[in-house]
N, C-alpha and C. Protein backbone atom coordinates (compact mmCIF):
# COMPACT_ATOMS: atom_id res chain seq x y z
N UNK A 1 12.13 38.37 -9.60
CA UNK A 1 10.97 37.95 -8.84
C UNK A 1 10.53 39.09 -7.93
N UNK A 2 9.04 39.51 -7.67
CA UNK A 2 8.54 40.36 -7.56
C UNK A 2 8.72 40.05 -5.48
N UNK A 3 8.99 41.12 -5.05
CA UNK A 3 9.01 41.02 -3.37
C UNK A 3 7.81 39.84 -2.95
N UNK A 4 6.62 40.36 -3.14
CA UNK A 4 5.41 39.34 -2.46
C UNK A 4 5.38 37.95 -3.58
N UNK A 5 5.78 37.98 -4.51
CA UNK A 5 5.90 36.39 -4.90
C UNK A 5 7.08 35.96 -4.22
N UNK A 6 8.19 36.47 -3.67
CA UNK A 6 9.11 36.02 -3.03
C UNK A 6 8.49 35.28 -1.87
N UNK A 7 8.02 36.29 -0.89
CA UNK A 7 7.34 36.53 0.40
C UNK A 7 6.52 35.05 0.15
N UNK A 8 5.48 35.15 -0.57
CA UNK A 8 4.85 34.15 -0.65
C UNK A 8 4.95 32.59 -0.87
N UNK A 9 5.99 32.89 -1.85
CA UNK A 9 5.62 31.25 -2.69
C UNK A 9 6.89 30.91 -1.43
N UNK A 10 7.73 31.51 -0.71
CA UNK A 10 8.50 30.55 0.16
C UNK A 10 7.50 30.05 1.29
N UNK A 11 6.95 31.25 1.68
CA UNK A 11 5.58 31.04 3.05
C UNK A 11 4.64 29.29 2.56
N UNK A 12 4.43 29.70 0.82
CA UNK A 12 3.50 28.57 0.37
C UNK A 12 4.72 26.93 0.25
N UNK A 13 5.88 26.99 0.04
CA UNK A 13 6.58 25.78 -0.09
C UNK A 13 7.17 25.75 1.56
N UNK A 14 7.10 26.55 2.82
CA UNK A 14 7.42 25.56 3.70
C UNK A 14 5.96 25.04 4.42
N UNK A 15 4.62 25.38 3.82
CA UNK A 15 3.36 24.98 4.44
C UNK A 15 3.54 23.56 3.97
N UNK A 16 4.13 23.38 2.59
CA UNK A 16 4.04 21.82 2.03
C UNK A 16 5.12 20.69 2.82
N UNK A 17 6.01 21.85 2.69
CA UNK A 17 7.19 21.05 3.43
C UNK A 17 6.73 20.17 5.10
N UNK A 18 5.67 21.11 5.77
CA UNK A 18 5.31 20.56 6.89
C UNK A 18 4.29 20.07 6.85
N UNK A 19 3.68 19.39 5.92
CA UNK A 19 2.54 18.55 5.42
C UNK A 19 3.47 17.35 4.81
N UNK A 20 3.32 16.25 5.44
CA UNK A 20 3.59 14.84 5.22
C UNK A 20 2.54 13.99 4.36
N UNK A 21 2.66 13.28 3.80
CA UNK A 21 1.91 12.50 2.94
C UNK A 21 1.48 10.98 4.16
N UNK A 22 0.43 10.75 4.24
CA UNK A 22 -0.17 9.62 4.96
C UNK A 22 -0.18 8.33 4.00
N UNK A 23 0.81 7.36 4.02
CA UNK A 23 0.88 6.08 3.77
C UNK A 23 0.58 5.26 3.99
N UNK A 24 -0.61 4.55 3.62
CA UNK A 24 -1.04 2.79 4.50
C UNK A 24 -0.57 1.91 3.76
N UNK A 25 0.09 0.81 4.52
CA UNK A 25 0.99 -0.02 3.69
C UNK A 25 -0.33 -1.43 4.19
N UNK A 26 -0.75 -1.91 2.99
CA UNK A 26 -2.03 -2.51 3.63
C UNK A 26 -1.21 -4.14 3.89
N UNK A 27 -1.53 -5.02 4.74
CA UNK A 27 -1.65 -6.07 4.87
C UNK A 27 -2.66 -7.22 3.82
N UNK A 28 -2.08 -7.66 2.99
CA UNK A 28 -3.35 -8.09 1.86
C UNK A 28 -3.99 -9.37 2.10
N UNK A 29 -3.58 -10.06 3.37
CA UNK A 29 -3.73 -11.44 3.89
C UNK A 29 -4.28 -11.73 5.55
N UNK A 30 -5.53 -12.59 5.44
CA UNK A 30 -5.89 -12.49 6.65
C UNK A 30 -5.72 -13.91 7.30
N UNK A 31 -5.65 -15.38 6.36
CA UNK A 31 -5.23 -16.22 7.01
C UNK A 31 -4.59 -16.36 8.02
N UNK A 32 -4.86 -17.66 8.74
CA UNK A 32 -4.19 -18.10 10.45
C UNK A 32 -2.37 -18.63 9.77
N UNK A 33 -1.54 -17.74 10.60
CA UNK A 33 0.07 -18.39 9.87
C UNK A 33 0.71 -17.60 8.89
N UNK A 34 0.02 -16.56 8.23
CA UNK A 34 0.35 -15.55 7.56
C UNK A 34 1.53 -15.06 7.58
N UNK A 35 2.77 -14.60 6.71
CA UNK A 35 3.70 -13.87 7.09
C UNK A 35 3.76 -12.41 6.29
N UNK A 36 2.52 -11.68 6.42
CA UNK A 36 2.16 -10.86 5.91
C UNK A 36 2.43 -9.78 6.87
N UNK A 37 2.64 -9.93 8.46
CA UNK A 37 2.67 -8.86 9.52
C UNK A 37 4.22 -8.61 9.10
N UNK A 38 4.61 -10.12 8.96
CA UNK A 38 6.60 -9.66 8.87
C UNK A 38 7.01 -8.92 7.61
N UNK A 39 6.63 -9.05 6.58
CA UNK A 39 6.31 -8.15 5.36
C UNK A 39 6.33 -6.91 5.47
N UNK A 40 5.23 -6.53 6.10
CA UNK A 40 4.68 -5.16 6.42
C UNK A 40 5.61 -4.61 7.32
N UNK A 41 5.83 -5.32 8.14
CA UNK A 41 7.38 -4.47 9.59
C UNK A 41 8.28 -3.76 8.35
N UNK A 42 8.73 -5.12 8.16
CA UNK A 42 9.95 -4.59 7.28
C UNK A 42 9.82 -3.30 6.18
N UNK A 43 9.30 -3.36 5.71
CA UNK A 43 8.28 -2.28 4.55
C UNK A 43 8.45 -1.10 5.44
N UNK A 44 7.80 -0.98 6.52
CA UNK A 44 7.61 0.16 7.31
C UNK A 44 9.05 0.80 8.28
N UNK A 45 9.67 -0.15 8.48
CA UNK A 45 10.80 0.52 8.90
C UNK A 45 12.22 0.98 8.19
N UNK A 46 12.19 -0.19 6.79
CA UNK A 46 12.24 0.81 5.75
C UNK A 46 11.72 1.68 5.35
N UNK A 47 10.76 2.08 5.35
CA UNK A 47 10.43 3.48 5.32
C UNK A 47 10.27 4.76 6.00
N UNK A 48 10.18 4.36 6.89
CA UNK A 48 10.27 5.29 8.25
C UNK A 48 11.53 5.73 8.53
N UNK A 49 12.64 5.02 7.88
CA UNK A 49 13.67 5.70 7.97
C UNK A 49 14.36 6.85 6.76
N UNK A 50 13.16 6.77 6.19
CA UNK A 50 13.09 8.27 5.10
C UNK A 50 12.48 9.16 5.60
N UNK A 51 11.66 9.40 6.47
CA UNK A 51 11.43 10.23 6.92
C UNK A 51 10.36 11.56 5.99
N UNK A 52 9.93 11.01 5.22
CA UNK A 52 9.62 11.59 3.89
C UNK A 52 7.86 11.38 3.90
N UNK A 53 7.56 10.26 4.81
CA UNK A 53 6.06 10.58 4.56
C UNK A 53 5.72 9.91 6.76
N UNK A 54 3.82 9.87 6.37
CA UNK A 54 3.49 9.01 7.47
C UNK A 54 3.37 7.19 7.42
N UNK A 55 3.96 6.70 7.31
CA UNK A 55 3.75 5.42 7.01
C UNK A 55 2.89 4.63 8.35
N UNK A 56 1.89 4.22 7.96
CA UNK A 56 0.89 3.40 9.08
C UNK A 56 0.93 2.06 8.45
N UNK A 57 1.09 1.18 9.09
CA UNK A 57 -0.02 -0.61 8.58
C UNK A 57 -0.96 -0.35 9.06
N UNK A 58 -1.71 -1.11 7.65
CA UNK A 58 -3.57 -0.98 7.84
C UNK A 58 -3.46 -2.72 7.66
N UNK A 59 -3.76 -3.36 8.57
CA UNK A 59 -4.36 -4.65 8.21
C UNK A 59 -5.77 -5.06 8.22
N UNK A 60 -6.24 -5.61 7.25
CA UNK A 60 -7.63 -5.87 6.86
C UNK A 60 -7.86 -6.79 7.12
N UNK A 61 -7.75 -7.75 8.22
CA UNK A 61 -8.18 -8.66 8.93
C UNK A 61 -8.73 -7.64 10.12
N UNK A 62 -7.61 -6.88 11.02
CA UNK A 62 -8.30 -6.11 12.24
C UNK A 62 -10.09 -5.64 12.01
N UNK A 63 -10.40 -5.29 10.21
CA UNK A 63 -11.49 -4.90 10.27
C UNK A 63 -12.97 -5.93 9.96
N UNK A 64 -12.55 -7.53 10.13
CA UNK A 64 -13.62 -8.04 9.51
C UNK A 64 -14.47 -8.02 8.85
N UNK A 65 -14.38 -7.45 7.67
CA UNK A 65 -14.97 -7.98 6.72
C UNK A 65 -16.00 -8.84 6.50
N UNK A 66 -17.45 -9.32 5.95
CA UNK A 66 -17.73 -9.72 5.67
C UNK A 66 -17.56 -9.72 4.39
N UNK A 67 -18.06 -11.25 3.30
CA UNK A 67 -18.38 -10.96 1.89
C UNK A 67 -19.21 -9.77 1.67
N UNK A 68 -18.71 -8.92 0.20
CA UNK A 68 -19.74 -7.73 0.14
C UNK A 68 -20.72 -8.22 -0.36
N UNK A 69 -22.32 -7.66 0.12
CA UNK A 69 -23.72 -8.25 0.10
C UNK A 69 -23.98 -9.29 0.31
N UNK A 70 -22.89 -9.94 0.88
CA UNK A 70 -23.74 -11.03 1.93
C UNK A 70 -24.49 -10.96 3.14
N UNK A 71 -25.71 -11.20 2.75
CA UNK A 71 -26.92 -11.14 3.68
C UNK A 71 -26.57 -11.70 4.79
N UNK A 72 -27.31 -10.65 5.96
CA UNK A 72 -26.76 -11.11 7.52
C UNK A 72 -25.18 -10.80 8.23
N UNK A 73 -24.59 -10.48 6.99
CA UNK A 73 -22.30 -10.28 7.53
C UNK A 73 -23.19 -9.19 8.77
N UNK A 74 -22.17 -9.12 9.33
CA UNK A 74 -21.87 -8.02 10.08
C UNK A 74 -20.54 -7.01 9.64
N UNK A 75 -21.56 -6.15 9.14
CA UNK A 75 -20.38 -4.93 8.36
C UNK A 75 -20.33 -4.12 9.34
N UNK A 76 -19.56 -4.08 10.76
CA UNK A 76 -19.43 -2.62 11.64
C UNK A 76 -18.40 -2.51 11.21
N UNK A 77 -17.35 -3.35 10.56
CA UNK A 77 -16.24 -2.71 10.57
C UNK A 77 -15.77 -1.99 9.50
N UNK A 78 -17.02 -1.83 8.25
CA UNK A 78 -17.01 -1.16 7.21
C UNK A 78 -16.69 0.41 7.10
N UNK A 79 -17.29 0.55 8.37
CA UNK A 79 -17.38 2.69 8.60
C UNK A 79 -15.92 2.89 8.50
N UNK A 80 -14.81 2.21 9.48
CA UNK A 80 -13.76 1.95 10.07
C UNK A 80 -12.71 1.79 8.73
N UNK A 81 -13.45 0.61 8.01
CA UNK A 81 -12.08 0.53 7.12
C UNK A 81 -12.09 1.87 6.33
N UNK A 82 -13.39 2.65 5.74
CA UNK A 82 -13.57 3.63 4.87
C UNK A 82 -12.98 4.81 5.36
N UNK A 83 -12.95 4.98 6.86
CA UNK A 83 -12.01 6.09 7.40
C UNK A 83 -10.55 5.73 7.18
N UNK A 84 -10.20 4.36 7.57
CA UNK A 84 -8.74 4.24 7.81
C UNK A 84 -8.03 4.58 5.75
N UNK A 85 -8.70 4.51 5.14
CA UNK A 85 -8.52 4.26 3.99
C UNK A 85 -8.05 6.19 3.10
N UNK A 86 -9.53 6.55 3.46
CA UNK A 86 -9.73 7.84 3.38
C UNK A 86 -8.57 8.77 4.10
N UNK A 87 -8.14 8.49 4.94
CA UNK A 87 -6.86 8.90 5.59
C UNK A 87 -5.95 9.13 5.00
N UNK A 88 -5.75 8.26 3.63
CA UNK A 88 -4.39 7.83 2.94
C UNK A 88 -4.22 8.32 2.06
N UNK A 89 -2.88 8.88 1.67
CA UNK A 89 -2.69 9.67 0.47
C UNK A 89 -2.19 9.12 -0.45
N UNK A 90 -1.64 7.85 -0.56
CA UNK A 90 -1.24 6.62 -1.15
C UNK A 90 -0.77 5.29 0.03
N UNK A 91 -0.39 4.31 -0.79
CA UNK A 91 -0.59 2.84 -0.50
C UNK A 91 0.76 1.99 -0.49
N UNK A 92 0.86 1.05 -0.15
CA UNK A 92 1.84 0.11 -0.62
C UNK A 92 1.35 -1.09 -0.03
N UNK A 93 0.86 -2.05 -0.90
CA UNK A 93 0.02 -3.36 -0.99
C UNK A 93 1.31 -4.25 -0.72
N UNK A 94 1.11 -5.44 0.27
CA UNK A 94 1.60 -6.30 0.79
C UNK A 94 0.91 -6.98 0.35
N UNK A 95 1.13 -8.46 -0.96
CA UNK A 95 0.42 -8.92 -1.57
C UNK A 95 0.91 -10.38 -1.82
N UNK A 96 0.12 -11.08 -1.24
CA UNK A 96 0.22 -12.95 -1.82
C UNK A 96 -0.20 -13.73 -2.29
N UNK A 97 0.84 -14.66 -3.38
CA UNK A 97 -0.11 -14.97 -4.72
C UNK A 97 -0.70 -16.16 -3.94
N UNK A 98 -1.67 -16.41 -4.61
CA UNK A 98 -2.69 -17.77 -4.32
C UNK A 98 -3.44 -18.17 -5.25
N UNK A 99 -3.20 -18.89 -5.70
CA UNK A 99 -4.63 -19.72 -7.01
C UNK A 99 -3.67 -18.38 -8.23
N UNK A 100 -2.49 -18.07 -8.37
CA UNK A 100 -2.14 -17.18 -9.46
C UNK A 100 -2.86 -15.46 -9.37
N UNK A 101 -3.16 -15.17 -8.28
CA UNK A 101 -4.15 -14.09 -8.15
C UNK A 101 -3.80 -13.34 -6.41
N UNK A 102 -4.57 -12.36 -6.21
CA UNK A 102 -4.37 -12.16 -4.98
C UNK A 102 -5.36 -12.87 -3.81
N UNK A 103 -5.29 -12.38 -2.67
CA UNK A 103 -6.11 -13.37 -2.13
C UNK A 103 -7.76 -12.40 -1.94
N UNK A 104 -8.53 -13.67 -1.52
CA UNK A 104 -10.15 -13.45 -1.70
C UNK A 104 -10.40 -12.12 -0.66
N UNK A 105 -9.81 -12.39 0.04
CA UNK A 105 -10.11 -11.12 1.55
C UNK A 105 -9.28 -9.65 0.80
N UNK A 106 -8.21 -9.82 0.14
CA UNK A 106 -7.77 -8.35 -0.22
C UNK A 106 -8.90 -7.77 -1.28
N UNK A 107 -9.16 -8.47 -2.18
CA UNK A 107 -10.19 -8.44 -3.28
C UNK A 107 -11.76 -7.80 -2.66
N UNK A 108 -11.91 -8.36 -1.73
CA UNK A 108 -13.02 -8.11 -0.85
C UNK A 108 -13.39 -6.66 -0.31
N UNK A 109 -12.12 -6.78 0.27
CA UNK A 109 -11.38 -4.93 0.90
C UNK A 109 -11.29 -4.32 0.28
N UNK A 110 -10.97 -4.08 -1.23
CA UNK A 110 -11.04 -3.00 -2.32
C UNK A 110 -12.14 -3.08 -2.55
N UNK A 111 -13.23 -3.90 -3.13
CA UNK A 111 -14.26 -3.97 -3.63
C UNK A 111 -15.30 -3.44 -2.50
N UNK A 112 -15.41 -3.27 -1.09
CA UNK A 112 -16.33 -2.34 0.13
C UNK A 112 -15.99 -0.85 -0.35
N UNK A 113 -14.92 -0.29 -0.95
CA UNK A 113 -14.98 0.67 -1.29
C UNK A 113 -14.95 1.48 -2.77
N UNK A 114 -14.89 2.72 -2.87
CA UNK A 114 -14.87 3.14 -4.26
C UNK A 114 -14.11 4.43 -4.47
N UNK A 115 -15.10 5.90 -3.84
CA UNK A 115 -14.49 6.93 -3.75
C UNK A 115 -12.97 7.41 -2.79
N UNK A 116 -13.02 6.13 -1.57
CA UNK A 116 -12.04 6.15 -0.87
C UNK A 116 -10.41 5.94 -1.64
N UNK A 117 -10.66 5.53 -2.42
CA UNK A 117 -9.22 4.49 -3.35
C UNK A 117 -9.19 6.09 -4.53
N UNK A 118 -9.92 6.83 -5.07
CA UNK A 118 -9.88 7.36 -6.19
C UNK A 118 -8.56 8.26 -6.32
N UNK A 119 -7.57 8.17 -6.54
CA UNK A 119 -6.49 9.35 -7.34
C UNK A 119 -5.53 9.38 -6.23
N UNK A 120 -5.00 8.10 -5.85
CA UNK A 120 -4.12 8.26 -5.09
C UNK A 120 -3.03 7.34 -5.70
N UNK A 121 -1.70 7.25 -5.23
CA UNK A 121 -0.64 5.91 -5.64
C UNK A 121 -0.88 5.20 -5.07
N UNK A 122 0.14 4.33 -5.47
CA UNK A 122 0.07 2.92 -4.96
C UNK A 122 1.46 1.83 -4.89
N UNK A 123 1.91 1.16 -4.68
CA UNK A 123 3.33 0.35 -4.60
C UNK A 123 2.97 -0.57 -4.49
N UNK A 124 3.73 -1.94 -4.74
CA UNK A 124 3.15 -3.27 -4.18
C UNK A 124 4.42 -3.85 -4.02
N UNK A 125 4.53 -4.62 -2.98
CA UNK A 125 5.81 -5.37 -2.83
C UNK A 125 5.18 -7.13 -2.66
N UNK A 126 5.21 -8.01 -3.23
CA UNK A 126 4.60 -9.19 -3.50
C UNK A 126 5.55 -10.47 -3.25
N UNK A 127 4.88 -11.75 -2.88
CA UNK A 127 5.67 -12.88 -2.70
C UNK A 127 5.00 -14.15 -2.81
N UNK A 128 5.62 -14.82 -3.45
CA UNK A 128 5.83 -16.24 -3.39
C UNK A 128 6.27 -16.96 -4.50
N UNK A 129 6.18 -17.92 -4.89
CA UNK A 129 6.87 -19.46 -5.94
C UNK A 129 7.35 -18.40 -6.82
N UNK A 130 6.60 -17.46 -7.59
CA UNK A 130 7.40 -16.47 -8.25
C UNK A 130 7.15 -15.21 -8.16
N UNK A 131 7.77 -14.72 -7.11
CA UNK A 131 7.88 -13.56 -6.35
C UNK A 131 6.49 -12.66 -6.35
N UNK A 132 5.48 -13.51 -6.36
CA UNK A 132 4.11 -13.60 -6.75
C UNK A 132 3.94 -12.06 -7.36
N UNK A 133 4.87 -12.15 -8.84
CA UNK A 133 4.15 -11.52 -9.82
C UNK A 133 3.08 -11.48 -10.67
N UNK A 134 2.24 -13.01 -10.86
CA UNK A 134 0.87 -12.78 -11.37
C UNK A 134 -0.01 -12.70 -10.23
N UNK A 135 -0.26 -12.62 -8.91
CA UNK A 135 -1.36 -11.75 -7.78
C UNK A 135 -0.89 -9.84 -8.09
N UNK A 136 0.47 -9.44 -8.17
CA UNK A 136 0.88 -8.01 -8.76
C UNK A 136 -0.01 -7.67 -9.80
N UNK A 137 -0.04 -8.68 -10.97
CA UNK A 137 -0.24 -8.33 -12.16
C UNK A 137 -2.16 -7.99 -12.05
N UNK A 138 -2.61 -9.12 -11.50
CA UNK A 138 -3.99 -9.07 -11.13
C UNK A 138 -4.21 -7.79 -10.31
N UNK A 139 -3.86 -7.38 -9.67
CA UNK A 139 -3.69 -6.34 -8.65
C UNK A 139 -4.02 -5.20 -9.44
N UNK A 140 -3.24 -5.08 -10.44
CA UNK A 140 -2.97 -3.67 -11.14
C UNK A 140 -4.15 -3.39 -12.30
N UNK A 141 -4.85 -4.03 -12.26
CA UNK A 141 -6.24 -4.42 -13.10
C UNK A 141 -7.09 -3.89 -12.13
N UNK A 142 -7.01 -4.38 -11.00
CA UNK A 142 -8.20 -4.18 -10.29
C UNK A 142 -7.97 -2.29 -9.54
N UNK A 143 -6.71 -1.89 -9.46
CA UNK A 143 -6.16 -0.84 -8.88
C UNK A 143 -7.19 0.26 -9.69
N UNK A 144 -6.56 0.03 -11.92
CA UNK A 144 -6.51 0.77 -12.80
C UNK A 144 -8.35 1.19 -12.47
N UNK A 145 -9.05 0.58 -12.06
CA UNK A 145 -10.28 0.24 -12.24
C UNK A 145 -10.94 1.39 -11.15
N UNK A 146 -10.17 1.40 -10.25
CA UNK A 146 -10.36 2.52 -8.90
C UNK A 146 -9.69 3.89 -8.83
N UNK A 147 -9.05 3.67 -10.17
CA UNK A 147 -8.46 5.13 -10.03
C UNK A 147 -7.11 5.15 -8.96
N UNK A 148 -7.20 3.89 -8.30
CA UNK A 148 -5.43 4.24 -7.89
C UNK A 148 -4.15 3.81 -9.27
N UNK A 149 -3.36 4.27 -9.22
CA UNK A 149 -2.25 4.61 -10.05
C UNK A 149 -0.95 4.15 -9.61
N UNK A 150 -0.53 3.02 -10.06
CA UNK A 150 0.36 1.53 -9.81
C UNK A 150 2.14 2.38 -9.69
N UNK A 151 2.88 2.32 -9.02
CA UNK A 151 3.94 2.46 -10.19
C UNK A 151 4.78 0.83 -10.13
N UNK A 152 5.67 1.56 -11.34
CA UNK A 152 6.11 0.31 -12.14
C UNK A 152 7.25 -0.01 -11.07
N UNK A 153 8.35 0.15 -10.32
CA UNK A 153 9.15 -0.84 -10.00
C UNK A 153 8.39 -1.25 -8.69
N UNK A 154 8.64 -2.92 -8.32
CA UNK A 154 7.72 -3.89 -7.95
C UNK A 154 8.73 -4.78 -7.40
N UNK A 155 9.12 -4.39 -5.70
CA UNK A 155 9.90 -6.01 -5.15
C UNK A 155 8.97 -6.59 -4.93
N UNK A 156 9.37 -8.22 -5.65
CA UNK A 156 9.03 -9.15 -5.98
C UNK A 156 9.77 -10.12 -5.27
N UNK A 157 9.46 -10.81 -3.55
CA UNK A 157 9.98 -11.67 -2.87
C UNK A 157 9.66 -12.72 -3.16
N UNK A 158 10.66 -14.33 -3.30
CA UNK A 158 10.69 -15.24 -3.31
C UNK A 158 10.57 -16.26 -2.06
N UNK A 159 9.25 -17.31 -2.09
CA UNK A 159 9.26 -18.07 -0.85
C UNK A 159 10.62 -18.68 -0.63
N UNK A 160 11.19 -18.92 -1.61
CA UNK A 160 12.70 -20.01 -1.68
C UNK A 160 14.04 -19.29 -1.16
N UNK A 161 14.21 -18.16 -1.48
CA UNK A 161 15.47 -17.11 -1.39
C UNK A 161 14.54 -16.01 -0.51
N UNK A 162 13.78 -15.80 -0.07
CA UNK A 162 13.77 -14.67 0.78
C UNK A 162 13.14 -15.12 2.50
N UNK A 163 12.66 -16.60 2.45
CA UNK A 163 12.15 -16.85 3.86
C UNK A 163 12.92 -18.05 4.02
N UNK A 164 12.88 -18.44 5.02
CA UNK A 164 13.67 -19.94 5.39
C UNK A 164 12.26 -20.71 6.24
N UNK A 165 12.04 -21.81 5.49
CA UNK A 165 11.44 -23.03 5.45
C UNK A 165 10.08 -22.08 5.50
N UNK A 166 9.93 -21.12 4.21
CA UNK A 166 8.63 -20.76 4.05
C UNK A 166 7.97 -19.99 5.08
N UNK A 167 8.38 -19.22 6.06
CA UNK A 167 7.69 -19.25 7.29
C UNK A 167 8.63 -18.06 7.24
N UNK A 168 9.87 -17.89 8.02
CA UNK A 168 10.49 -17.09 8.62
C UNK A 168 11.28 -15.63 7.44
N UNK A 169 11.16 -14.62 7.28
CA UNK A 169 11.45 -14.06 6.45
C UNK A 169 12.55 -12.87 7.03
N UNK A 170 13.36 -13.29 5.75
CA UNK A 170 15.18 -12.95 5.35
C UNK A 170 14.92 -12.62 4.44
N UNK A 171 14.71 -11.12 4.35
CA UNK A 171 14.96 -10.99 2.72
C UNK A 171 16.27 -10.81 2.28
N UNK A 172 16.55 -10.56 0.62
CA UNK A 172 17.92 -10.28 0.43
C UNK A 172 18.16 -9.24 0.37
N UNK A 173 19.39 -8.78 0.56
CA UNK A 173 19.62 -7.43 0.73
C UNK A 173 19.33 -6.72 -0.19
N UNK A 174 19.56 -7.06 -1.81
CA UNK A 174 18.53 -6.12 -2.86
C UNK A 174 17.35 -5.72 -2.71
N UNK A 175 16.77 -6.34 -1.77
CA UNK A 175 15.33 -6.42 -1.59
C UNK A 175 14.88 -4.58 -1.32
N UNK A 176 15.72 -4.36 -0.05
CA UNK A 176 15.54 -3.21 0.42
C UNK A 176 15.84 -2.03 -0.29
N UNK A 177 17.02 -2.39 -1.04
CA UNK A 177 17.18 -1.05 -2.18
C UNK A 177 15.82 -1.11 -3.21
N UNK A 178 15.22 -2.65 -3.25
CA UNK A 178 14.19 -2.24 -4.30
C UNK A 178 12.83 -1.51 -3.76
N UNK A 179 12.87 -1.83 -2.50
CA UNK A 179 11.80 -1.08 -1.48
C UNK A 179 11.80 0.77 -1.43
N UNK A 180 13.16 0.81 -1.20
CA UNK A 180 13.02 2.36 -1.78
C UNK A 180 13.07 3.39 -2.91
N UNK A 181 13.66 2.08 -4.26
CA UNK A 181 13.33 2.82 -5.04
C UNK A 181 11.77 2.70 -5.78
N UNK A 182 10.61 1.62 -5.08
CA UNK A 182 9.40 2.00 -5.04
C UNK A 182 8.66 3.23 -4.28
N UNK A 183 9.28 3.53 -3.23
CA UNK A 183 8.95 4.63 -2.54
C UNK A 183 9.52 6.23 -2.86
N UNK A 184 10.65 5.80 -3.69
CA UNK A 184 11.09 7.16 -4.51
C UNK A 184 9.96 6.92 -6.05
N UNK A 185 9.12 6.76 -6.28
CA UNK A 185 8.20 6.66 -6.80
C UNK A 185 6.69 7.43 -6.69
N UNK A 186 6.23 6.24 -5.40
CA UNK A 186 5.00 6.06 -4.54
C UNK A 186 5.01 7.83 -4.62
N UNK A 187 6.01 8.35 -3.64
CA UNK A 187 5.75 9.95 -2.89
C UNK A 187 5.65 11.09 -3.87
N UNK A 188 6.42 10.87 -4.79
CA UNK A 188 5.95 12.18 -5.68
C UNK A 188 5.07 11.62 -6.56
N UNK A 189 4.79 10.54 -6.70
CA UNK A 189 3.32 10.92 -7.40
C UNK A 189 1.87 10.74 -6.42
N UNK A 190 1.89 10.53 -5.13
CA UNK A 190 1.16 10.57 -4.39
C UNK A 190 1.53 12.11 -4.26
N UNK A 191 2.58 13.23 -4.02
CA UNK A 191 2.12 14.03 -4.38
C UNK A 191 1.57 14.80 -5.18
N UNK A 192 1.07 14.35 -6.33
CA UNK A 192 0.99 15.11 -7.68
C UNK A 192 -0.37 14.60 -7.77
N UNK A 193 -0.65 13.43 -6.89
CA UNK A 193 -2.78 13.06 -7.07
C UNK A 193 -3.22 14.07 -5.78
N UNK A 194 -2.54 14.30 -5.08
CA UNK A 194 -3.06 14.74 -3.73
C UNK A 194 -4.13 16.23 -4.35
N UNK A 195 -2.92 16.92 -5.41
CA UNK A 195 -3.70 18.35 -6.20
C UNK A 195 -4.73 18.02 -7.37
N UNK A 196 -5.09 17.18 -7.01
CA UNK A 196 -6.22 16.66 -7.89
C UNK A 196 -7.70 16.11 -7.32
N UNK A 197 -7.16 15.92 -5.50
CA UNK A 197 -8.26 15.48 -5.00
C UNK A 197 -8.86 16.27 -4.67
């Protein structure tokens, strides 16, 4: 190896090294009673103890939403979500099944945007009656469609075995090993869209 490719490509791998990847782990639920904030904690402090990216919660209730093109909404909080979004170098969707699907307000929140979502990852950690893998499955349809890029392992929490009386959430301890081996995922290929954006 030639002196200045030495010189260099180390100069060029610790610039990356001190560049962190920005993570929004979105909140996919805006209902009153939700246990979508306790979801998201957990998610995030599992992750934060890798130390490996920026992990933020973005909840999409804080930004109100109206229906998109519904006449009269008040969209101020549209500018807001498109920055908080744009920020992100990949995702990890906090997602709950309802009617077999995800819910109307997460659907809503992807659909205000377009170029913001394009060529980044994505994770989803999902729950309910069955570890609400068909709102996942719906999810990944609507992702493929935006150009974000799913990966495949998927904790899948149970209302029955992971919360007590539906409400209070215990996950099981597999839970968390499956949390990071979505995030040993999520980061290198959120790095590998980042050279594409």
């Amino acid at each position: 190896m030639s002196f200045f490719k030495k010189l260099f490509g180390t100069q060029q791998e610790e610039e990356k090294e001190m560049t962190k990847l920005n993570i929004g782990i979105i909140l996919g639920s805006t209902r009153e009673g939700r246990v979508s904030p306790q979801v998201g904690a957990w998610v995030k402090e599992l992750a934060d103890k890798r130390g490996d990216a920026n992990y933020t919660i973005i909840d999409i209730a804080d930004y109100k939403l109206p229906l998109l093109g519904e006449a009269g909404g008040d969209v101020s909080g549209a500018a807001a979500w498109s920055k908080a979004i744009a920020e992100q170098d990949g995702f990890v969707f906090i997602v709950q099944e309802y009617n077999h699907s995800i819910t109307g307000a997460l659907k809503n929140a992807l659909d205000y945007l377009r170029e913001e979502w394009n060529n980044k990852a994505a994770g989803i950690v999902s729950y309910g009656s069955v570890g609400g893998a068909r709102a996942a499955e719906h999810l990944r349809g609507i992702m493929g469609e935006l150009l974000i890029a799913d990966v495949r392992v998927h904790p899948a929490l149970s209302l029955f075995t992971d919360f007590e009386n539906g409400t209070d959430f215990k996950p099981a301890a597999v839970q968390a090993d499956s949390v990071n081996q979505m995030l040993d995922q999520v980061i290198p290929w959120s790095k590998a869209l980042f050279t594409i954006r």
